[in-house]
Protein backbone atom coordinates (compact mmCIF):
# COMPACT_ATOMS: atom_id res chain seq x y z
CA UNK A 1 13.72 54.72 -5.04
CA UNK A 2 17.45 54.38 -4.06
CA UNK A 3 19.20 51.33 -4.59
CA UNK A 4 18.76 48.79 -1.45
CA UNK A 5 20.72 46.12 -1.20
CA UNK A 6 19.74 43.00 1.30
CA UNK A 7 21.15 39.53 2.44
CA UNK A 8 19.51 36.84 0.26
CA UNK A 9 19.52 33.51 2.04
CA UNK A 10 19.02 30.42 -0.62
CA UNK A 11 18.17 26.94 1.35
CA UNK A 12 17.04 23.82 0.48
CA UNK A 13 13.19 22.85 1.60
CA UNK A 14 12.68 19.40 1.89
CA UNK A 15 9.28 19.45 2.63
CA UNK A 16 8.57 21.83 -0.04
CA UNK A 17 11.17 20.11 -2.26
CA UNK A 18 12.02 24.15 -3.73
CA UNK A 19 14.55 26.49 -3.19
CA UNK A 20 13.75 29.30 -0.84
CA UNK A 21 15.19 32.70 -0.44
CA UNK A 22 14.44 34.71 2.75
CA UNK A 23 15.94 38.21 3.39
CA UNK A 24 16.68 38.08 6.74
CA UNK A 25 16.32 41.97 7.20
CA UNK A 26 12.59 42.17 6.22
CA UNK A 27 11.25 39.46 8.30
CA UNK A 28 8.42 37.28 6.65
CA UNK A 29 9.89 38.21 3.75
CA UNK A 30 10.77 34.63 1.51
CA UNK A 31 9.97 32.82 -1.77
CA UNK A 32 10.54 30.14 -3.22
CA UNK A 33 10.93 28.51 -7.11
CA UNK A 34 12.25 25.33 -8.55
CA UNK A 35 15.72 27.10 -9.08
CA UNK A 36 18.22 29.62 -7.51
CA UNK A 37 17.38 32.34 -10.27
CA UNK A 38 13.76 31.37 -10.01
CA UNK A 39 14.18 31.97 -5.73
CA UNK A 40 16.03 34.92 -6.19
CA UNK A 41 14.16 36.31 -9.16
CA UNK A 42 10.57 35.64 -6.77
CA UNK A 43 11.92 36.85 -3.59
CA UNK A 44 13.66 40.33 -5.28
CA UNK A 45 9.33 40.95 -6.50
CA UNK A 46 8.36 40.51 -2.98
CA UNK A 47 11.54 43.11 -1.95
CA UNK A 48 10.13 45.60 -4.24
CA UNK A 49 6.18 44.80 -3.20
């Protein structure tokens, strides 16, 4: 597999009271965690899924 790179965006949820990351080039795809490395760690699995 050749090495993608995307735009991670990182925002605040208040509602959720987490951290999100969304990519916005693979829409839908976003997680969350109760850090930025946990976000970005969570929403790089659901890159690679």
């Amino acid at each position: 597999m050749p090495n993608v790179q995307y735009e991670i965006v990182l925002c605040w949820s208040k509602e959720d009271q987490a951290l999100l990351a969304e990519t916005p080039e693979l829409p839908g795809c976003a997680a969350d965690g109760a850090t930025c490395q946990d976000a970005l760690a969570n929403v790089e699995v659901v890159i690679r899924e």
